[in-house]
Protein backbone atom coordinates (compact mmCIF):
# COMPACT_ATOMS: atom_id res chain seq x y z
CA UNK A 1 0.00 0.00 0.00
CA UNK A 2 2.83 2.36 0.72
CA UNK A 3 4.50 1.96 -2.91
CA UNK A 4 1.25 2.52 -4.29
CA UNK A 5 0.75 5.99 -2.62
CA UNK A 6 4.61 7.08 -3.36
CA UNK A 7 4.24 6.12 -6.60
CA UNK A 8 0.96 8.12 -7.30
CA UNK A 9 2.82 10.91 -5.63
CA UNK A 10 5.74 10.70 -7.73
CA UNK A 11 2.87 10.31 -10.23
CA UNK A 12 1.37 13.86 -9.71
CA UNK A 13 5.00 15.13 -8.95
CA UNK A 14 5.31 14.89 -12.33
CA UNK A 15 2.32 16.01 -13.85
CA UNK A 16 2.34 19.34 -11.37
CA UNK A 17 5.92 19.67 -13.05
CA UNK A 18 4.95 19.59 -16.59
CA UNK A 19 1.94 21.83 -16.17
CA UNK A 20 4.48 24.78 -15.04
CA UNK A 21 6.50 23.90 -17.81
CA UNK A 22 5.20 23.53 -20.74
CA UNK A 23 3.12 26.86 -20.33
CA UNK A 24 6.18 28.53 -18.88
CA UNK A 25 8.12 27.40 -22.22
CA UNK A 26 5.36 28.57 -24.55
CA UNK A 27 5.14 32.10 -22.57
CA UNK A 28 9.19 32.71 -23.25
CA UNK A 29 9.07 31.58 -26.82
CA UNK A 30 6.59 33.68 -27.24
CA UNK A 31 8.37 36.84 -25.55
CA UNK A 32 10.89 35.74 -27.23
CA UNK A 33 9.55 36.04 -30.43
CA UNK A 34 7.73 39.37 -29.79
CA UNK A 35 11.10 40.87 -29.08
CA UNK A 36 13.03 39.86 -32.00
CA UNK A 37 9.60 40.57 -34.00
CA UNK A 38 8.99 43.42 -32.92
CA UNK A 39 12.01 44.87 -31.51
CA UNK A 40 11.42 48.38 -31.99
CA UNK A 41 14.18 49.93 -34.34
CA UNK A 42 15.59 53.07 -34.52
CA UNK A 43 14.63 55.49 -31.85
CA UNK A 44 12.27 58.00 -33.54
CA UNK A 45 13.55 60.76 -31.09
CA UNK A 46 15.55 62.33 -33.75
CA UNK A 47 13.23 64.71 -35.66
CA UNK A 48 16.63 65.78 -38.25
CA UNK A 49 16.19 61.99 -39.42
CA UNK A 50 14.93 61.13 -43.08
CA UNK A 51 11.68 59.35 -42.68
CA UNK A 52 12.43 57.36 -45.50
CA UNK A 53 15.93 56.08 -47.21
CA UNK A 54 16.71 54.00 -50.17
CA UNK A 55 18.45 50.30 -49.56
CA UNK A 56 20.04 48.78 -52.51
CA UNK A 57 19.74 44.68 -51.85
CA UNK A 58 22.32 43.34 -54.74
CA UNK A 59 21.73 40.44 -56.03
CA UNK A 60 22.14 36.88 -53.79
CA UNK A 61 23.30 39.57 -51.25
CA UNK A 62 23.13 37.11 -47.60
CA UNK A 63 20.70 38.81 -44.88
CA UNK A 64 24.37 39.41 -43.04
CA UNK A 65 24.85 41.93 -45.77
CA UNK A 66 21.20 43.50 -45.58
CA UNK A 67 22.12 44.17 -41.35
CA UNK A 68 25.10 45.56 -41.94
CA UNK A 69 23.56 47.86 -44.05
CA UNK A 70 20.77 48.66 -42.12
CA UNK A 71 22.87 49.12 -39.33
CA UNK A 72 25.41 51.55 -41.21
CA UNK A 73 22.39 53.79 -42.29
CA UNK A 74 21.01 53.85 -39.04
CA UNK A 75 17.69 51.59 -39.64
CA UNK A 76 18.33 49.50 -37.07
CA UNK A 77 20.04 49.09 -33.32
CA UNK A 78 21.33 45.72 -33.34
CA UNK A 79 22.12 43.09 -36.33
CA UNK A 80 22.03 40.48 -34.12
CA UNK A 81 18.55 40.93 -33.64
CA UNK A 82 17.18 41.53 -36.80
CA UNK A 83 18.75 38.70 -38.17
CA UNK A 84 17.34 36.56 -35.57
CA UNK A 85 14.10 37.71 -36.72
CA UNK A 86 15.22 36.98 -40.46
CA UNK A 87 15.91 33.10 -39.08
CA UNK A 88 12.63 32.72 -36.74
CA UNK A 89 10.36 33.84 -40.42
CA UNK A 90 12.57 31.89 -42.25
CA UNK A 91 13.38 35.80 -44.43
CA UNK A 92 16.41 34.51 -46.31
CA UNK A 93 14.08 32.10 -48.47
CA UNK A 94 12.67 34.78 -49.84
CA UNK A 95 14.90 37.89 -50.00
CA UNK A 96 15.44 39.69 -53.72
CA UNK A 97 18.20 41.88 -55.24
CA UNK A 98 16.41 44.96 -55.90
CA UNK A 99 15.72 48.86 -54.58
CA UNK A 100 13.77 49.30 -51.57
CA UNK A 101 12.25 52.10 -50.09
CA UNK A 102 12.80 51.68 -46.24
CA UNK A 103 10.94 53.77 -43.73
CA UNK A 104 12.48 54.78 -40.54
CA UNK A 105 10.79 53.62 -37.57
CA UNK A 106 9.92 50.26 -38.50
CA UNK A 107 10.25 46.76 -36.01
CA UNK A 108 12.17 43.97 -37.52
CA UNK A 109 8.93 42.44 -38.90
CA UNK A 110 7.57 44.91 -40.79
CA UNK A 111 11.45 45.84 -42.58
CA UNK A 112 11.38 41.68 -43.34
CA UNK A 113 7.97 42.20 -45.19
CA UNK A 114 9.05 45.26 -46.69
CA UNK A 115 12.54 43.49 -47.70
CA UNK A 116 11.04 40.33 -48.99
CA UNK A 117 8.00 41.94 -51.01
CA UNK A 118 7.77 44.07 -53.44
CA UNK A 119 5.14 46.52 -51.80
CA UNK A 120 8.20 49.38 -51.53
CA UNK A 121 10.37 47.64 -54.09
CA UNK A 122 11.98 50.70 -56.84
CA UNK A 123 11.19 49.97 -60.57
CA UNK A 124 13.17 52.32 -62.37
CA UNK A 125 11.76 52.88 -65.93
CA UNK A 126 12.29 54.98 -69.06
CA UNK A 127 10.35 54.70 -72.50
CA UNK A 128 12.07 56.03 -75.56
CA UNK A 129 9.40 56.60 -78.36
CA UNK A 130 10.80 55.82 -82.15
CA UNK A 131 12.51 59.07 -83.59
CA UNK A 132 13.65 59.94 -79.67
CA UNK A 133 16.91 62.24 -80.48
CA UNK A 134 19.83 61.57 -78.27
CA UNK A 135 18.58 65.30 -76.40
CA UNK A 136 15.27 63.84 -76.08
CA UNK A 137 16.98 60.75 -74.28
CA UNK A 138 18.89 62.85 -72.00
CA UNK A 139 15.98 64.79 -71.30
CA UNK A 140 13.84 61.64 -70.47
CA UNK A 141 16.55 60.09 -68.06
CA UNK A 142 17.03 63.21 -66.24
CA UNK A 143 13.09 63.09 -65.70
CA UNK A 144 12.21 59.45 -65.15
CA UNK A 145 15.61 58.16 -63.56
CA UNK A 146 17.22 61.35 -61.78
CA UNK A 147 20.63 61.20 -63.99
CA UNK A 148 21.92 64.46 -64.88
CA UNK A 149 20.95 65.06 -68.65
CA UNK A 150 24.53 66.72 -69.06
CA UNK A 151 26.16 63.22 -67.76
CA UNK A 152 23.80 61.25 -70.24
CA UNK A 153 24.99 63.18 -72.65
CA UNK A 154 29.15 63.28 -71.82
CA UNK A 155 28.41 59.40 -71.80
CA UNK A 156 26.79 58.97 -75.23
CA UNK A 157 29.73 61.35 -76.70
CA UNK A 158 32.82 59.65 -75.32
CA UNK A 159 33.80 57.67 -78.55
CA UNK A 160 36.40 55.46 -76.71
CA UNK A 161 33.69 53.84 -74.28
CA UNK A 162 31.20 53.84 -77.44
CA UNK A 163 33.79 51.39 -79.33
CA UNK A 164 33.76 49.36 -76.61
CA UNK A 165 29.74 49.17 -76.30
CA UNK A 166 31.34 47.95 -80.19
CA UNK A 167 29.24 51.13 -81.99
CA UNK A 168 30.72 51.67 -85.45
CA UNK A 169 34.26 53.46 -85.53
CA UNK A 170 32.70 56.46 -87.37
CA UNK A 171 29.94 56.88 -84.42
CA UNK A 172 30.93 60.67 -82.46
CA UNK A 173 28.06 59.72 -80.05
CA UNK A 174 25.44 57.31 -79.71
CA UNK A 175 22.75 59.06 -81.75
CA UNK A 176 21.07 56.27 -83.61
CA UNK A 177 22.03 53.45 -81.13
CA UNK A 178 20.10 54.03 -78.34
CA UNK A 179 16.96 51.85 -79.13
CA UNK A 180 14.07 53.00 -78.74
CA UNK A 181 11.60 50.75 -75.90
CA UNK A 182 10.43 50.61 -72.17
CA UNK A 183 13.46 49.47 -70.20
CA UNK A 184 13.15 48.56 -66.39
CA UNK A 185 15.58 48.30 -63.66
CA UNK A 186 15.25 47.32 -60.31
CA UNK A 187 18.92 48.96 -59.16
CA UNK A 188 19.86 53.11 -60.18
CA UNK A 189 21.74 54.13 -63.18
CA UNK A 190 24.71 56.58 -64.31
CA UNK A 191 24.92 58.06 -67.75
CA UNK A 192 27.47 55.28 -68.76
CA UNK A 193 25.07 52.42 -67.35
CA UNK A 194 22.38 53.63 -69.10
CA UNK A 195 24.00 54.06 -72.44
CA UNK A 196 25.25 51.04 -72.58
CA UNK A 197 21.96 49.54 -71.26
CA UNK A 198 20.36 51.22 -74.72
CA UNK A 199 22.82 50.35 -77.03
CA UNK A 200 23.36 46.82 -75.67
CA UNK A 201 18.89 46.49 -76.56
CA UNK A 202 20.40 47.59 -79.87
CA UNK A 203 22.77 44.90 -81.01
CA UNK A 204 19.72 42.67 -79.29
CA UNK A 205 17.63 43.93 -81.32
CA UNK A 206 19.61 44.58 -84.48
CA UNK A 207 22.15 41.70 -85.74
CA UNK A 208 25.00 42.72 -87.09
CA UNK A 209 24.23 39.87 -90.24
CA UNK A 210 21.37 42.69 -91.11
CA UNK A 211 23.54 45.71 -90.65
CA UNK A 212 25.71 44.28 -93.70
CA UNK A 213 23.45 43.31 -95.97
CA UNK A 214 23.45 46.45 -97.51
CA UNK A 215 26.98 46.23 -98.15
CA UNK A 216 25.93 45.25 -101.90
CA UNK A 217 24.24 48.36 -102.19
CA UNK A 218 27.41 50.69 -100.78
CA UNK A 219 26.55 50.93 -97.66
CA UNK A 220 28.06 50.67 -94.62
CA UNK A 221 26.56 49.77 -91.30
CA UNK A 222 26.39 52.99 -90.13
CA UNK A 223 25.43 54.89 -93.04
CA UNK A 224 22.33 51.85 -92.48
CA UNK A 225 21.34 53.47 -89.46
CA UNK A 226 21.36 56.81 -91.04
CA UNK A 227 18.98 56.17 -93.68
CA UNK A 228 16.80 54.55 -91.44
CA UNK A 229 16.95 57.86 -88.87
CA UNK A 230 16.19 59.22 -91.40
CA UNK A 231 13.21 57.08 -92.82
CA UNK A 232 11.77 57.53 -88.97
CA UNK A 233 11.43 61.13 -89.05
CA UNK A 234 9.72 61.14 -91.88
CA UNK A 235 7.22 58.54 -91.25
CA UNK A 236 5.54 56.43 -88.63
CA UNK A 237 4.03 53.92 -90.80
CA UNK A 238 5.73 50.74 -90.65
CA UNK A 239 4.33 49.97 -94.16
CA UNK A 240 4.94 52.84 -95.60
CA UNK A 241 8.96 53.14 -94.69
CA UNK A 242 9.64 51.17 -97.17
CA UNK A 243 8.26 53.29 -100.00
CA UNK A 244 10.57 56.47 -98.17
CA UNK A 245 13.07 54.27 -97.98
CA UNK A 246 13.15 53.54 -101.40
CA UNK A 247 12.68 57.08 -102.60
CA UNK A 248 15.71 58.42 -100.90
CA UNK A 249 17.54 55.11 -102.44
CA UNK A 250 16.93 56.32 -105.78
CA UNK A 251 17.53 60.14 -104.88
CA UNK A 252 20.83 58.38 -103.67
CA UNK A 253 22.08 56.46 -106.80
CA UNK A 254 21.27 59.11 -108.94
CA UNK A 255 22.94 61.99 -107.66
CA UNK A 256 19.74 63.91 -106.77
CA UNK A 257 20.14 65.55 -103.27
CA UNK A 258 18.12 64.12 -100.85
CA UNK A 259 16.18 66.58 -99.67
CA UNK A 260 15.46 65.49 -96.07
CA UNK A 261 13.35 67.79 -93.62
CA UNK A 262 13.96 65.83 -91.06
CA UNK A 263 17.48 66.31 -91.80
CA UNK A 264 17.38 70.15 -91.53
CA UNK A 265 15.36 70.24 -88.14
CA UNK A 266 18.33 67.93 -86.92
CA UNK A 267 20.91 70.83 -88.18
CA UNK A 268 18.90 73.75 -86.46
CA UNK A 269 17.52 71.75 -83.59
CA UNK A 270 14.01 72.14 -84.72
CA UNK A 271 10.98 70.85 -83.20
CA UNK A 272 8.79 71.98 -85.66
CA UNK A 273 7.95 72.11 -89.14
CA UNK A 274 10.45 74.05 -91.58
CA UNK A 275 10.60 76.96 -93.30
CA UNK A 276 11.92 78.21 -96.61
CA UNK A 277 14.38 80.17 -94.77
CA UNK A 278 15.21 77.36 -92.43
CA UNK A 279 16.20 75.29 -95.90
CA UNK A 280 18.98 78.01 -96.88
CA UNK A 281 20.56 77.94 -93.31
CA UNK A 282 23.73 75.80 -93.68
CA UNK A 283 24.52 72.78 -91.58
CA UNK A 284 26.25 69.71 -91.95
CA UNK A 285 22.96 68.18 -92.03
CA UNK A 286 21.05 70.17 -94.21
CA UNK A 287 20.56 67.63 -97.29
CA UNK A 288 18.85 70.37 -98.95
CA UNK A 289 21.85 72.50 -100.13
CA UNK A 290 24.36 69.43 -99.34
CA UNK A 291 24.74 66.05 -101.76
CA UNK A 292 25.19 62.51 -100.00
CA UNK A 293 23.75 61.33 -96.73
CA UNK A 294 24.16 63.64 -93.38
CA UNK A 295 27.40 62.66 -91.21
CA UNK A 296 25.61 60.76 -88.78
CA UNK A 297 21.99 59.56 -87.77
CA UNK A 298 19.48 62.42 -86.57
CA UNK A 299 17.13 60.11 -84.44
CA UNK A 300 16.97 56.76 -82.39
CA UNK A 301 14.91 54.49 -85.53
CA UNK A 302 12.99 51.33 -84.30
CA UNK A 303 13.95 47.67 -86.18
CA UNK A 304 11.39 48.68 -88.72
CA UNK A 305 13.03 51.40 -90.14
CA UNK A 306 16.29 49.92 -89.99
CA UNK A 307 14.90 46.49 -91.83
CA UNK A 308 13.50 48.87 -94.34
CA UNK A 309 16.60 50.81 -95.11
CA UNK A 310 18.67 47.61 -95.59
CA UNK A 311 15.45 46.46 -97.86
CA UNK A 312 13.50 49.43 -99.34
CA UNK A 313 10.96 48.59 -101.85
CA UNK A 314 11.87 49.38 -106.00
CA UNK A 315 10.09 51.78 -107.62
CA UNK A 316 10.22 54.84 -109.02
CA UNK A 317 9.32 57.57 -107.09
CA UNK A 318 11.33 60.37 -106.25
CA UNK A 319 9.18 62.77 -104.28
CA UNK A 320 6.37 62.17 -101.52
CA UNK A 321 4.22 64.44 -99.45
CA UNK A 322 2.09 63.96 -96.41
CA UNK A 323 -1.44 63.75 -96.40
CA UNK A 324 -3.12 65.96 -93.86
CA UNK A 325 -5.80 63.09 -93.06
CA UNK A 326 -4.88 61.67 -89.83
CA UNK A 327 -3.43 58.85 -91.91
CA UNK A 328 0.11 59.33 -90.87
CA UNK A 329 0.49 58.84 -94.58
CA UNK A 330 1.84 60.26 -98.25
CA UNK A 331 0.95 60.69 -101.66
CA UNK A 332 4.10 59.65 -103.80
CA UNK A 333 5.04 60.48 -107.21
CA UNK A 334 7.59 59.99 -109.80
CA UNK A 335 8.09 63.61 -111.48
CA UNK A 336 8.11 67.31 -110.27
CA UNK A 337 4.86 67.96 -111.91
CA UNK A 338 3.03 64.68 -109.81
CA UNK A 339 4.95 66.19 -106.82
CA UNK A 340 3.03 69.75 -107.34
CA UNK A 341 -0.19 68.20 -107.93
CA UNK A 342 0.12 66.12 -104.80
CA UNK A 343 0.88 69.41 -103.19
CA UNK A 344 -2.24 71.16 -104.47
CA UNK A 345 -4.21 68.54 -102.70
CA UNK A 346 -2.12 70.12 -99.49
CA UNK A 347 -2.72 73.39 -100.02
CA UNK A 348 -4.46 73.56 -97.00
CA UNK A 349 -1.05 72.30 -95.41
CA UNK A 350 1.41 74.89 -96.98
CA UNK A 351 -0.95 77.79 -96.37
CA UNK A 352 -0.15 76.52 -92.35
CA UNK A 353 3.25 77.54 -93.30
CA UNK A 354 4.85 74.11 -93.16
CA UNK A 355 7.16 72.92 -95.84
CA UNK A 356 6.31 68.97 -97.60
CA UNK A 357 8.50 66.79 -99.02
């Protein structure tokens, strides 16, 4: 009888033990968790702080890395902390190279939702339209991406870094090579990052094996992409840049100066139609009083207008002019005299004062 009642009293010895413990376990995990959780971060008793700051995450960067530079920029108090939290949420699974937008103030859970989502993730982003000049790239970046248009612009003229993005040795800048599309980054840019970003969508986008196939023709790469800057400010109409195409190929071969607005708004830096007096202004690019091709492209062209400068469709027109009917295209003709009677349907258009081709 006696080892019965010592063994039910070991019995509930036991059991009385185990109900402390187990709840005493769960109530310190659980503090334990709320404090690595929720540990608040840096004291918000500084009113001179930033509310926000920018954390670049590179790419397979370890949550070691992503403390330390929290820590440096003043995010959090302690690493070892936060990257306790990190372990306890399993974080590293899910962390992403990328730009974050980090708000001061936080607890270590809400920076390890903010780090691995994408909530406050950066996109940087710049479109380039087809016909974009190199200014109106420069101009763009400083606007969507914060880069100093003057440092796009020292970038896209350095010729020794432009033969290494392997531009043609004749390219001064990187007019004509900086392709025209919606680009997205997750990390900032510089003026040399971003140029190369554009022309590298270039040789993506335009082989090299097209480039010289009108070698048979006389032309050189680059003298390809002229045309087809050319060909781009004149039209928009992917079917139609063919016909231009093929009009200024047979202005080309037989001597006939090629008569290129576009062209002569490059020269002047024109953003509007020209004028008669705007033709007798000389510049290097003015293809009205010069023979031969301009000395480099006056526009970003899109693969269309390259593909239909290396392949412009035979015929024989010689002039074209642009219909004023919301078309976005031209009436074409193979003398003078068509050319006038095309322009008498426009009359409407020259009395606005602008000049057809």
């Amino acid at each position: 009888m006696k080892k019965v009642y010592h063994h039910i009293r070991r019995a509930s010895h036991k059991r009385h033990f185990w109900w402390i413990i187990i709840p005493s376990l769960v109530l310190v995990t659980a503090l334990y968790s709320l404090f690595f959780l929720n540990n608040p971060e840096e004291p918000k008793s500084n009113p001179t702080a930033p509310k926000e700051t920018m954390l670049i995450v590179p790419e397979n960067a370890t949550m070691q890395q992503v403390a330390d530079s929290l820590k440096q920029q003043g995010i959090i108090r302690s690493e070892i902390t936060f990257r306790t939290a990190a372990k306890m949420i399993r974080a590293g699974h899910n962390l992403h190279g990328g730009t974050f937008q980090i708000h001061r103030g936080l607890n270590n859970l809400q920076l390890l939702q903010d780090l691995i989502g994408d909530k406050y993730q950066i996109i940087f982003q710049l479109s380039i339209p087809e016909g974009f000049r190199m200014k109106d790239v420069a101009e763009a970046a400083e606007a969507s991406l914060a880069i100093s248009k003057y440092e796009f612009i020292q970038a896209a003229s350095d010729t020794a870094y432009l033969h290494w993005l392997r531009l043609p040795n004749e390219a001064k800048t990187a007019e004509g090579f900086l392709y025209p599309d919606t680009y997205k980054w997750l990390y900032p840019l510089n003026g040399r990052t971003l140029v190369q970003a554009l022309t590298t969508r270039f040789h993506q986008m335009v082989p090299d094996t097209l480039l010289a196939q009108a070698a048979s023709r006389g032309l050189t790469p680059y003298q390809v992409v002229v045309v087809a800057s050319i060909v781009e400010g004149e039209t928009k109409n992917d079917t139609e840049k063919y016909l231009v195409a093929g009009v200024y190929e047979n202005r080309y071969h037989i001597g006939m100066k090629l008569q290129a607005d576009p062209t002569v708004q490059y020269g002047l830096q024109l953003d509007r139609a020209i004028t008669h007096s705007d033709i007798m202004k000389p510049t290097p690019y003015n293809t009205y009083l010069k023979y031969g091709l301009p000395p480099g492209p006056i526009n970003n062209p899109n693969f269309e207008s390259i593909h239909a400068a290396v392949y412009p469709k035979e015929s024989n027109y010689l002039f074209f002019v642009a219909k004023r009917d919301r078309s976005h295209t031209h009436f074409f003709s193979e003398t003078y005299a068509g050319h006038l009677q095309n322009i008498r349907k426009e009359e409407h258009n020259i009395a606005s004062g602008g000049r057809e081709r």
